[in-house]
N, C-alpha and C. Protein backbone atom coordinates (compact mmCIF):
# COMPACT_ATOMS: atom_id res chain seq x y z
N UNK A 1 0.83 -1.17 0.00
CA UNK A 1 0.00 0.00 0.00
C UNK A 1 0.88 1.24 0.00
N UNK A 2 0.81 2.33 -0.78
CA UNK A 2 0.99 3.34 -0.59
C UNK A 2 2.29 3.02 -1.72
N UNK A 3 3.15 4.22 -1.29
CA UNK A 3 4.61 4.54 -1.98
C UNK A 3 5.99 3.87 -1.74
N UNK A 4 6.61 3.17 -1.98
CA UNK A 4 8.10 2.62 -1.31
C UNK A 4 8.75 3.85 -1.59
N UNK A 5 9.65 3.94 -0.48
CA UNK A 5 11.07 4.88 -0.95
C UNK A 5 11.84 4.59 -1.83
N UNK A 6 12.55 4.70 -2.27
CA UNK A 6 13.19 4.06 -3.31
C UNK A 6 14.62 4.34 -2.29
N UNK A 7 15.93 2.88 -2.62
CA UNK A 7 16.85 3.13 -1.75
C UNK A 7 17.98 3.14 -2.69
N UNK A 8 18.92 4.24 -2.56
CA UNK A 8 20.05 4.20 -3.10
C UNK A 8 21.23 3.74 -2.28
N UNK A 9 22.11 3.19 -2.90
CA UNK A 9 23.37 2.97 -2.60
C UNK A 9 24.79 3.85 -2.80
N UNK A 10 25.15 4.92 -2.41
CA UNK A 10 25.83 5.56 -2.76
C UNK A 10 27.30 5.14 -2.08
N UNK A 11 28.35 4.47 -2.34
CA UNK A 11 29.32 4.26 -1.80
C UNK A 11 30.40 5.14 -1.25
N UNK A 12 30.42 6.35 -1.22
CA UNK A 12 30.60 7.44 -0.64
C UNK A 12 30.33 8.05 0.76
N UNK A 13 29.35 7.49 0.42
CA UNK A 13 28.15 8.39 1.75
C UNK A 13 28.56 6.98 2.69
N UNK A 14 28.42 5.97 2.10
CA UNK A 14 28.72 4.64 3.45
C UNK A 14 29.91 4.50 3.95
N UNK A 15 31.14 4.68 2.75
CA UNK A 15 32.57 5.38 3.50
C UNK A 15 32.67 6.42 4.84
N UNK A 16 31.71 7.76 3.89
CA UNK A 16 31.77 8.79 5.29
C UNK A 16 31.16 8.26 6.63
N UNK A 17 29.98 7.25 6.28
CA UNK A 17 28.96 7.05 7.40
C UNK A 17 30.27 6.29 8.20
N UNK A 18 30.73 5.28 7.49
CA UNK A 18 31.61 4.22 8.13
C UNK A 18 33.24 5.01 9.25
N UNK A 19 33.43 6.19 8.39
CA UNK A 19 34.42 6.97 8.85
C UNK A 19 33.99 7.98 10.49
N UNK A 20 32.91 8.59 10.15
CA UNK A 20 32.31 9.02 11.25
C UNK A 20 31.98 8.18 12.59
N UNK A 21 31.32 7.00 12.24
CA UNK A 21 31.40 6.24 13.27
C UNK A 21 32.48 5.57 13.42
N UNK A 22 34.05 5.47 13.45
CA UNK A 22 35.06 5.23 13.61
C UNK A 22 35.42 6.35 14.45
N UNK A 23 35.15 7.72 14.57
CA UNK A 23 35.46 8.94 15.24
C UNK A 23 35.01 8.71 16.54
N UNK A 24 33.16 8.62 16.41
CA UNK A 24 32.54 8.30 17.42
C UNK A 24 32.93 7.40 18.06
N UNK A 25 33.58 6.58 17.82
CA UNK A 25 33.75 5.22 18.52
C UNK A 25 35.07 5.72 19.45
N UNK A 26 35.96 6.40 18.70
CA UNK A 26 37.33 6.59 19.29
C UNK A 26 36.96 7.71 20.30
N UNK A 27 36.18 8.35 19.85
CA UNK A 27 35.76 9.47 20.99
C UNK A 27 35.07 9.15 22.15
N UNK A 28 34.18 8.27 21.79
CA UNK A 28 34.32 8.00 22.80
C UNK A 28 35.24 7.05 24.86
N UNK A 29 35.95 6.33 23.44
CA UNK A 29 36.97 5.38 24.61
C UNK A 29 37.83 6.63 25.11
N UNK A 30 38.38 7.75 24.42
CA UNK A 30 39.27 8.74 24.62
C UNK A 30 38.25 9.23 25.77
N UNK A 31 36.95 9.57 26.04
CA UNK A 31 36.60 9.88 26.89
C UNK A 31 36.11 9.16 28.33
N UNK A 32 36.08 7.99 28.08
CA UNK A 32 36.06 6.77 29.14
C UNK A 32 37.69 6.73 29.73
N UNK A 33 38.26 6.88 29.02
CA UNK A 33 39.97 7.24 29.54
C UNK A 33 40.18 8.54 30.28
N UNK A 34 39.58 9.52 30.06
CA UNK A 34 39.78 10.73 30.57
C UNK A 34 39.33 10.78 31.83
N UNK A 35 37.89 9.89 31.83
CA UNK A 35 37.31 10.07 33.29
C UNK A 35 37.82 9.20 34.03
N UNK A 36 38.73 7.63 33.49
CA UNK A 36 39.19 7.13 34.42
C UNK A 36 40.44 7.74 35.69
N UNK A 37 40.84 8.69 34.44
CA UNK A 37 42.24 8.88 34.70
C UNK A 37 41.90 10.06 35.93
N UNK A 38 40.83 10.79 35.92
CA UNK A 38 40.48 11.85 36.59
C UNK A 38 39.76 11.83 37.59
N UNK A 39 39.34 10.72 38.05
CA UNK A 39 38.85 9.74 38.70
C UNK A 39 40.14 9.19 40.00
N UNK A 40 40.95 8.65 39.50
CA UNK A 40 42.22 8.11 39.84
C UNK A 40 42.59 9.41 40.16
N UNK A 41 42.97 10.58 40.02
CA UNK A 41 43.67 11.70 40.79
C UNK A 41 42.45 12.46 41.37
N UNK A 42 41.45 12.75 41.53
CA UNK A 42 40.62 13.05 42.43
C UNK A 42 40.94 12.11 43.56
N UNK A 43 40.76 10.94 43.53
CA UNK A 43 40.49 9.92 44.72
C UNK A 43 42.21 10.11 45.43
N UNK A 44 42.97 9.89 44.78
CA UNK A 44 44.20 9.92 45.08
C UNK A 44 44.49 11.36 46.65
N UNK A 45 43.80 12.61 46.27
CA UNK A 45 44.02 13.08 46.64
C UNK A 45 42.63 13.62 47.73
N UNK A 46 41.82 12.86 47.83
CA UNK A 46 40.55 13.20 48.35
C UNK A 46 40.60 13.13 50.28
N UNK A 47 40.01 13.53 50.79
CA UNK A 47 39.86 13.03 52.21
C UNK A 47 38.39 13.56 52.71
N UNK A 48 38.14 12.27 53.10
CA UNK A 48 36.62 12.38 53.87
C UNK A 48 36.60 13.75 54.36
N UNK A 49 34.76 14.14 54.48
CA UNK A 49 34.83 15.17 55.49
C UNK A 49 34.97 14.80 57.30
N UNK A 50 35.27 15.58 58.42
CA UNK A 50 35.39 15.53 60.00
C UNK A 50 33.88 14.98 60.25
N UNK A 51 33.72 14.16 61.02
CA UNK A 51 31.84 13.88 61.79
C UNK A 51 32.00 14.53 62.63
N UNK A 52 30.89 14.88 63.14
CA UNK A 52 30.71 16.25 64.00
C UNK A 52 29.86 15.15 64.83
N UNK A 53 29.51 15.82 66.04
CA UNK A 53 27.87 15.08 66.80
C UNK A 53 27.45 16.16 67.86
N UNK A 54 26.77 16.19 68.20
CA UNK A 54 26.13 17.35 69.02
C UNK A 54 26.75 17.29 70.67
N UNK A 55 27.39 18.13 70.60
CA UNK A 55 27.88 18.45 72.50
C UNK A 55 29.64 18.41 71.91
N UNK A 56 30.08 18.22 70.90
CA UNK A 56 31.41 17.87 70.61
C UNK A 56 31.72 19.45 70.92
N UNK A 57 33.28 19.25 70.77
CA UNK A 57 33.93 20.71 70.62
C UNK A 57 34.28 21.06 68.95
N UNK A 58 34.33 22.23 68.69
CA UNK A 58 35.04 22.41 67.22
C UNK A 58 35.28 24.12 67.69
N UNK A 59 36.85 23.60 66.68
CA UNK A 59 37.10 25.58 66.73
C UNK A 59 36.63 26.44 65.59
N UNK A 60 36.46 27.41 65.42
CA UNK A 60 36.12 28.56 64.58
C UNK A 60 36.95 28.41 64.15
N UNK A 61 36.41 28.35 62.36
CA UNK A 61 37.10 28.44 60.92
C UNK A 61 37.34 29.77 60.70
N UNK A 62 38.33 30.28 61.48
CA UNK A 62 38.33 31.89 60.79
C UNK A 62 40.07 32.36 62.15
N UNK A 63 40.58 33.38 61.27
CA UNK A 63 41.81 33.76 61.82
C UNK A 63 42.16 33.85 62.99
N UNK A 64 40.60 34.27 64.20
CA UNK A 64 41.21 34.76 65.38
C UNK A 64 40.98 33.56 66.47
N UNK A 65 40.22 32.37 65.83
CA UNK A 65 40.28 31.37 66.76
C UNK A 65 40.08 31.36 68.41
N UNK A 66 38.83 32.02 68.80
CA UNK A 66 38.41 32.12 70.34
C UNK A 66 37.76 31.46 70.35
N UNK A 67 37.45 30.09 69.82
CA UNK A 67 36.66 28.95 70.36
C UNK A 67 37.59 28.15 70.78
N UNK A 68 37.26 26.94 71.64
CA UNK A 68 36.06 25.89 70.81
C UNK A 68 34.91 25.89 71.41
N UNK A 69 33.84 25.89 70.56
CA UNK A 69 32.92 26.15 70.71
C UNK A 69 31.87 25.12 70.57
N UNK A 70 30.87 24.67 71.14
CA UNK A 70 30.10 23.67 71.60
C UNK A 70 29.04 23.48 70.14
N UNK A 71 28.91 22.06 69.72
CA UNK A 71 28.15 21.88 68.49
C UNK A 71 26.80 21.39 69.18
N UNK A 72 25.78 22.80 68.67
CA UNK A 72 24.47 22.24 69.12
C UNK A 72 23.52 21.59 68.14
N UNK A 73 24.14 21.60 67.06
CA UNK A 73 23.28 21.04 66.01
C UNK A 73 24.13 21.00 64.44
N UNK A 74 24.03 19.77 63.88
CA UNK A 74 24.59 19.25 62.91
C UNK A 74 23.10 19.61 61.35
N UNK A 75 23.79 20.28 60.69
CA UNK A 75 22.94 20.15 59.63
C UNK A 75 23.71 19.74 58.66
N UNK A 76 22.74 19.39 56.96
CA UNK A 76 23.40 18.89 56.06
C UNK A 76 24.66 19.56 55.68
N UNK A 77 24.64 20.85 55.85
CA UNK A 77 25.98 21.23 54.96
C UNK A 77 26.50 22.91 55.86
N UNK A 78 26.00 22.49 57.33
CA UNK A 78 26.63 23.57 58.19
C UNK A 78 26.88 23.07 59.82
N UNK A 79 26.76 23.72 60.44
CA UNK A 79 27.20 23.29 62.17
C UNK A 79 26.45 24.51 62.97
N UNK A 80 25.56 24.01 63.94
CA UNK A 80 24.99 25.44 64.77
C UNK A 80 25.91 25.67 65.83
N UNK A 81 26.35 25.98 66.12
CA UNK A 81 27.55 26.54 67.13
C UNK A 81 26.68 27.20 68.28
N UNK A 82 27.25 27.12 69.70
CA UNK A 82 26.90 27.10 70.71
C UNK A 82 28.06 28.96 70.87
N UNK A 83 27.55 29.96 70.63
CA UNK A 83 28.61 30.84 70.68
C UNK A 83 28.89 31.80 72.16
């Protein structure tokens, strides 16, 4: 029913197709290499963050250092300080 496409064979175009996906292909392992490698020196040089818990001591992150100061509360990505 209806119309067929009609299909050409152009041996050119299947070279380029064939050449391009040879790029893609290399581009991508070049980039599975990149992240391994970056991966491997992140970790290399990484260190956990300190656990905190509530009643602990911690000193003030800052130059003049007049704590330590009592942790009354731990949040995701700060410390309530007892000041």
């Amino acid at each position: 029913m209806g119309i067929k496409p009609t299909t050409l064979k152009v041996e050119a175009a299947e070279e380029v197709a064939k050449s391009w996906f040879q790029v893609f292909q290399d581009v991508k392992a070049n980039l599975a290499k990149a992240c391994s490698q970056q991966k491997q020196q992140v970790d290399r040089c990484h260190s956990s963050a300190p656990s905190y818990s509530i009643g602990s001591q911690s000193h003030k992150l800052s130059e003049k250092q007049i704590g330590p100061y009592e942790v009354l509360e731990v949040l995701p990505n700060a410390l309530k300080l007892k000041l």
